[in-house]
Protein backbone atom coordinates (compact mmCIF):
# COMPACT_ATOMS: atom_id res chain seq x y z
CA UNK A 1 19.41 66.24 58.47
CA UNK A 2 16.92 68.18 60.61
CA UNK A 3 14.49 66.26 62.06
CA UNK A 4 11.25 67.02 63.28
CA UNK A 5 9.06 64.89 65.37
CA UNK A 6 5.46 64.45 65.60
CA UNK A 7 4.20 63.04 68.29
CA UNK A 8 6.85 61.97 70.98
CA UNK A 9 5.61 58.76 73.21
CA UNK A 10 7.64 56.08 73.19
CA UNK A 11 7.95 55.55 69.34
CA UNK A 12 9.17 59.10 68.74
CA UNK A 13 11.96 58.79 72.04
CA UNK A 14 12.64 55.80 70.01
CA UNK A 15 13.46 57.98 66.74
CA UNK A 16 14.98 60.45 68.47
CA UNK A 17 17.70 57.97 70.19
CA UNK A 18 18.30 56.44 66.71
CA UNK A 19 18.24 59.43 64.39
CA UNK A 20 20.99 61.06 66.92
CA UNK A 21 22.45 58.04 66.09
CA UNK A 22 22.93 58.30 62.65
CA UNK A 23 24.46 62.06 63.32
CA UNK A 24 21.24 63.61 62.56
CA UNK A 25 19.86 66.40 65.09
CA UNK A 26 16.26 67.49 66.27
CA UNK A 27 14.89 70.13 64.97
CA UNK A 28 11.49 70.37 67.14
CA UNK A 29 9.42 68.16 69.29
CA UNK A 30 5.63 68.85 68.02
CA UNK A 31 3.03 66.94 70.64
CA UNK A 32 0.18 68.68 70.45
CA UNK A 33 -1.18 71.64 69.28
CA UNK A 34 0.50 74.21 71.11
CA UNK A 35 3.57 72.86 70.10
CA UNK A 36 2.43 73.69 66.98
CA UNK A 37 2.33 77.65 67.26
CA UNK A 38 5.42 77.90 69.91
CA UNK A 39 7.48 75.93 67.68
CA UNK A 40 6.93 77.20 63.98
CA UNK A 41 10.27 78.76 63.49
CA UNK A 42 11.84 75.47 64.56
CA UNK A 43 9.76 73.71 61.89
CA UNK A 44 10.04 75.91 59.22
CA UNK A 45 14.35 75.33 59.92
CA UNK A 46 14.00 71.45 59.60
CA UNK A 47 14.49 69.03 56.44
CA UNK A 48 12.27 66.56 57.27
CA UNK A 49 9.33 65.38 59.65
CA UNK A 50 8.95 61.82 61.21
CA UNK A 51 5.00 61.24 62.36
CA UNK A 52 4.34 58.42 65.08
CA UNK A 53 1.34 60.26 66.29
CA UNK A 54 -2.27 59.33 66.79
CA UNK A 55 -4.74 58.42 64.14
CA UNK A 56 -7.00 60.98 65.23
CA UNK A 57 -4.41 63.93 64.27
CA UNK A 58 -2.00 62.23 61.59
CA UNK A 59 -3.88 63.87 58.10
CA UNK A 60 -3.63 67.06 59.90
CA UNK A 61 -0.15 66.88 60.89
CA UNK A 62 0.67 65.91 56.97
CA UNK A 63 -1.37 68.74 55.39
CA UNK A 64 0.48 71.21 58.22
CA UNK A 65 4.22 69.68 56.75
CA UNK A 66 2.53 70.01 53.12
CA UNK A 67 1.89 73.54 54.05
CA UNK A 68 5.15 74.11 55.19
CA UNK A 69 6.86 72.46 52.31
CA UNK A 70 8.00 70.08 54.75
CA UNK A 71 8.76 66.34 53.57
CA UNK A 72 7.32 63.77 55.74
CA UNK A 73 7.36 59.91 56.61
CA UNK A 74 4.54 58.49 58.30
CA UNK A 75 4.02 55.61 60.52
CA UNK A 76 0.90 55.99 62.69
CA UNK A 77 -1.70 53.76 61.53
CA UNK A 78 -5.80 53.88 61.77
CA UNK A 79 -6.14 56.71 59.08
CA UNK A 80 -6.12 54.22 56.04
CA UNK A 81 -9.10 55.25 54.90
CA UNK A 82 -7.77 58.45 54.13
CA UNK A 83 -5.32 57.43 52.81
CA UNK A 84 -6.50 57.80 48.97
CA UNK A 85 -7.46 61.59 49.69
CA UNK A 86 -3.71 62.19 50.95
CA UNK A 87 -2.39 60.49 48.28
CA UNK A 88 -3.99 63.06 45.73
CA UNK A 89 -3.56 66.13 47.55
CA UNK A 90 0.11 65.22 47.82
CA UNK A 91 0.63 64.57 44.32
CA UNK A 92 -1.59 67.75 43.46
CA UNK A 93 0.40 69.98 45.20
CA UNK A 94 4.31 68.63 44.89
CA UNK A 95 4.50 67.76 48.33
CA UNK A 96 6.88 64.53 49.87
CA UNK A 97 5.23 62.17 52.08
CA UNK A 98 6.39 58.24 52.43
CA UNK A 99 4.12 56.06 54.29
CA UNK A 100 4.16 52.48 56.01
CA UNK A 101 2.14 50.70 58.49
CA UNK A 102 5.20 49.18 59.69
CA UNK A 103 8.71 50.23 59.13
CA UNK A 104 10.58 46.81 59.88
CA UNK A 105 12.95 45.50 57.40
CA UNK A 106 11.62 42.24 58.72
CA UNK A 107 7.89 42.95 58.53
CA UNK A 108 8.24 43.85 54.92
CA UNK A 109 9.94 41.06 53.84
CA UNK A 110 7.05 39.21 55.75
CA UNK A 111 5.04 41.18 53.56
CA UNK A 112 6.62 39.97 50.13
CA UNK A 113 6.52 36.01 51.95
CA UNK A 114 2.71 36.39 52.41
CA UNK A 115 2.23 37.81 48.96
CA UNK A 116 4.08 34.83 47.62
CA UNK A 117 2.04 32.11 49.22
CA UNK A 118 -0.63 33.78 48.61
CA UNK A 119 0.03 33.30 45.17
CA UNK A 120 1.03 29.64 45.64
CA UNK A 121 -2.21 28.48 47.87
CA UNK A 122 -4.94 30.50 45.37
CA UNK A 123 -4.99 26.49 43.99
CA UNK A 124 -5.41 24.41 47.09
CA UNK A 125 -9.03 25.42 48.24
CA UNK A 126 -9.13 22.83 51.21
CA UNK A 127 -7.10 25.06 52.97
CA UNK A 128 -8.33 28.35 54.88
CA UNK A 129 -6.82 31.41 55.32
CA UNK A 130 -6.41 33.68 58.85
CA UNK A 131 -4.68 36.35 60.39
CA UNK A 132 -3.68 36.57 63.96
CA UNK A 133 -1.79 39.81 65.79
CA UNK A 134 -1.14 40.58 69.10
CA UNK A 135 -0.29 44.20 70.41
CA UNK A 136 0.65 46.23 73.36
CA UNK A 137 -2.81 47.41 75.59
CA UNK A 138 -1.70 51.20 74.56
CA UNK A 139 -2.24 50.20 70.32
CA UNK A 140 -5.11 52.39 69.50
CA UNK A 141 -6.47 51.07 66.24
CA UNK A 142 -7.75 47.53 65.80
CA UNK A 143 -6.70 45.32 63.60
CA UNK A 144 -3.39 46.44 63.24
CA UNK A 145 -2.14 48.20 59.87
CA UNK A 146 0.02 45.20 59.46
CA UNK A 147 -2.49 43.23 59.67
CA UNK A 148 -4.91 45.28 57.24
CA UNK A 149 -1.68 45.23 54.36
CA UNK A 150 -1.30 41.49 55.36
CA UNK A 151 -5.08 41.27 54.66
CA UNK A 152 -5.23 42.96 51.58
CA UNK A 153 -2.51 41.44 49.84
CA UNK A 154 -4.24 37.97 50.71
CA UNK A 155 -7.52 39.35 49.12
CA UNK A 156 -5.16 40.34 45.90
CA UNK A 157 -3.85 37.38 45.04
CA UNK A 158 -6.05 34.54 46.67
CA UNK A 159 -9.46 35.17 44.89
CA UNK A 160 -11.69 33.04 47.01
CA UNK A 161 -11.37 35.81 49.96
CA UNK A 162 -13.61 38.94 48.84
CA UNK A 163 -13.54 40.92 52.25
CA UNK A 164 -11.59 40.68 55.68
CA UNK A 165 -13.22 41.22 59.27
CA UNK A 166 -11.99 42.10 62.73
CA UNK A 167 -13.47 38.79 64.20
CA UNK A 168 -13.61 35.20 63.74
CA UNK A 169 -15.71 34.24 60.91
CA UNK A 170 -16.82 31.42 59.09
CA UNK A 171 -17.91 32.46 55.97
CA UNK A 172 -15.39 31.19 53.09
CA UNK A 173 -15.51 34.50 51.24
CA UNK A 174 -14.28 36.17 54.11
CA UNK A 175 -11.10 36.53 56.11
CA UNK A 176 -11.00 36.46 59.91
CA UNK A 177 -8.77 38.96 61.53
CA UNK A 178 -8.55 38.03 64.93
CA UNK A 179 -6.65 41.09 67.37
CA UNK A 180 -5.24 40.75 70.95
CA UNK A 181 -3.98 43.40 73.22
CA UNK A 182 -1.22 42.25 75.94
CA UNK A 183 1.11 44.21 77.95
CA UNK A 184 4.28 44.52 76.73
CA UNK A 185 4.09 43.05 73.16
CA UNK A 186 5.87 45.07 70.61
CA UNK A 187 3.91 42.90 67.78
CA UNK A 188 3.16 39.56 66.45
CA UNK A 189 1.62 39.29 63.34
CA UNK A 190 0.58 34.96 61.92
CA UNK A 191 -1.00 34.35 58.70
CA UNK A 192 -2.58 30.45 59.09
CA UNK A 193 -3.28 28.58 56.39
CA UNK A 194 -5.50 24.95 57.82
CA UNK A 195 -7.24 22.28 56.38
CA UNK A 196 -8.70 19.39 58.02
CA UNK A 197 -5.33 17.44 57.21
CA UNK A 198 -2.81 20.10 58.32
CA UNK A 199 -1.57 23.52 58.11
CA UNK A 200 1.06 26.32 57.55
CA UNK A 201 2.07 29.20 59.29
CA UNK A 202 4.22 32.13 58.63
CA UNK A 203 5.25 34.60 61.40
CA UNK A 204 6.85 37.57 62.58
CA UNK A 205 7.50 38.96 66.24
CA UNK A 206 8.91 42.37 66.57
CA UNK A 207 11.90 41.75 69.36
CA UNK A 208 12.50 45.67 69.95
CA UNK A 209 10.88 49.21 68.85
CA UNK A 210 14.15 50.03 67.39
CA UNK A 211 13.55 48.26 64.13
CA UNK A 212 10.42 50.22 63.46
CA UNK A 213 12.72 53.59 64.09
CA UNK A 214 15.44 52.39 62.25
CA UNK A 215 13.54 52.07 59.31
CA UNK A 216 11.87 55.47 59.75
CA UNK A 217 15.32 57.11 59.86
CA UNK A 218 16.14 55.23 56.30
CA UNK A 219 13.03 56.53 54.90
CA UNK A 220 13.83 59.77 55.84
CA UNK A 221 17.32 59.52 54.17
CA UNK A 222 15.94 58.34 51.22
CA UNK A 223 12.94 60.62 50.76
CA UNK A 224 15.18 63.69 51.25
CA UNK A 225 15.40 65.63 47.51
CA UNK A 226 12.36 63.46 46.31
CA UNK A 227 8.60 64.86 45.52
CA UNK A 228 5.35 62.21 45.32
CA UNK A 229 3.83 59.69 47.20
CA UNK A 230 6.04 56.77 48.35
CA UNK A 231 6.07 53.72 50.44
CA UNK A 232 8.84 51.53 52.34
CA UNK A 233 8.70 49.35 48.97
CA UNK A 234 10.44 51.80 47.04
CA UNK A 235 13.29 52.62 49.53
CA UNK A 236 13.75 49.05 49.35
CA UNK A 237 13.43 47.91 46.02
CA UNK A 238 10.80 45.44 46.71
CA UNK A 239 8.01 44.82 44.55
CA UNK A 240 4.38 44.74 44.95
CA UNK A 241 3.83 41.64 42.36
């Protein structure tokens, strides 16, 4: 495939490496938006886009590839939001677009582990419920988008928790997000479940950037020849419930 790249810091050198990789080559390198008008031929030759841009420009750069008839997969985080508005306009007009807020295989089995204890501790009220992640100092958005899907899923299936907040809180209808930014940390996400007795903690670290591209480059694969609205779940078979 044809590859292009929207925003090129250190995740999209990252995709680049890896999607080179797996054979595929580079169609165009789009960073801001002059890259943009200089490199519209380039664009308009490629199969698919990767975005690991900034939350500030991501719906943009989707509604450009939508204009362009250009499938995309989407990683940057911070626009969720928006996210229902995308959706739509996607689905109204044909368009390809697969999104995660973390491409790991590991994260999203995480994601199907906290779903299931959810399930199992919605009958053990002594215990509470938090969320702890730790990012790099350059992460823009706060909490994490892990950490929001983490969040929402507990909401889902663990009635007692109505709302989540990006700070320590007491109240027992809501759950704390607590967010740390240290140099060098790829990601940590921990979901702790304590009551006065003990408690139980599930976990995932992120050991290299690679996992996140790697995963990108599979969605890309798989969302070639496809129209809707998709997420990492579908690639991988694994369901929501």
């Amino acid at each position: 495939m044809k590859i292009a790249i929207l925003g090129y810091g250190k995740m999209g050198e990252q995709i680049e490496k890896t999607a080179l990789e797996r054979k595929h080559t580079i169609a165009a390198y789009i960073d801001n938006e002059k890259d943009w008008i200089q490199q519209t031929k380039k664009l308009q030759q490629a199969d698919i886009a990767i975005d690991f841009s900034m939350p500030n420009v991501v719906v943009e750069n989707i509604y450009k590839c939508f204009a362009l008839n250009l499938p995309i997969v989407v990683g940057t985080t911070g626009w969720h939001h928006q996210l229902k508005e995308v959706k739509e306009k996607c689905l109204q007009f044909n368009q390809s677009l697969l999104y995660a807020s973390n491409f790991s295989l590991g994260v999203n089995l995480f994601f199907a582990l906290n779903r299931a204890l959810a399930k199992i501790m919605n009958g053990y009220d002594d215990f509470d419920v938090s969320i702890e992640e730790i990012h790099h100092t350059a992460k823009k958005d706060s909490p994490s988008g892990t950490a929001i899907v983490l969040a929402n899923d507990i909401i889902r299936y663990l009635p007692r928790k109505e709302t989540w907040v990006n700070e320590m809180n007491e109240e027992a209808s809501v759950l704390s997000i607590k967010s740390e930014r240290i140099s060098n940390n790829i990601g940590t996400h921990l979901v702790t479940y304590a009551s006065a007795l003990d408690s139980i903690e599930i976990k995932h670290t992120s050991l290299s950037r690679k996992s996140f591209a790697t995963g990108a480059v599979l969605c890309a694969e798989w969302l070639s020849g496809k129209h809707g609205f998709f997420s990492i779940n579908d690639m991988l078979q694994l369901s929501i419930d």
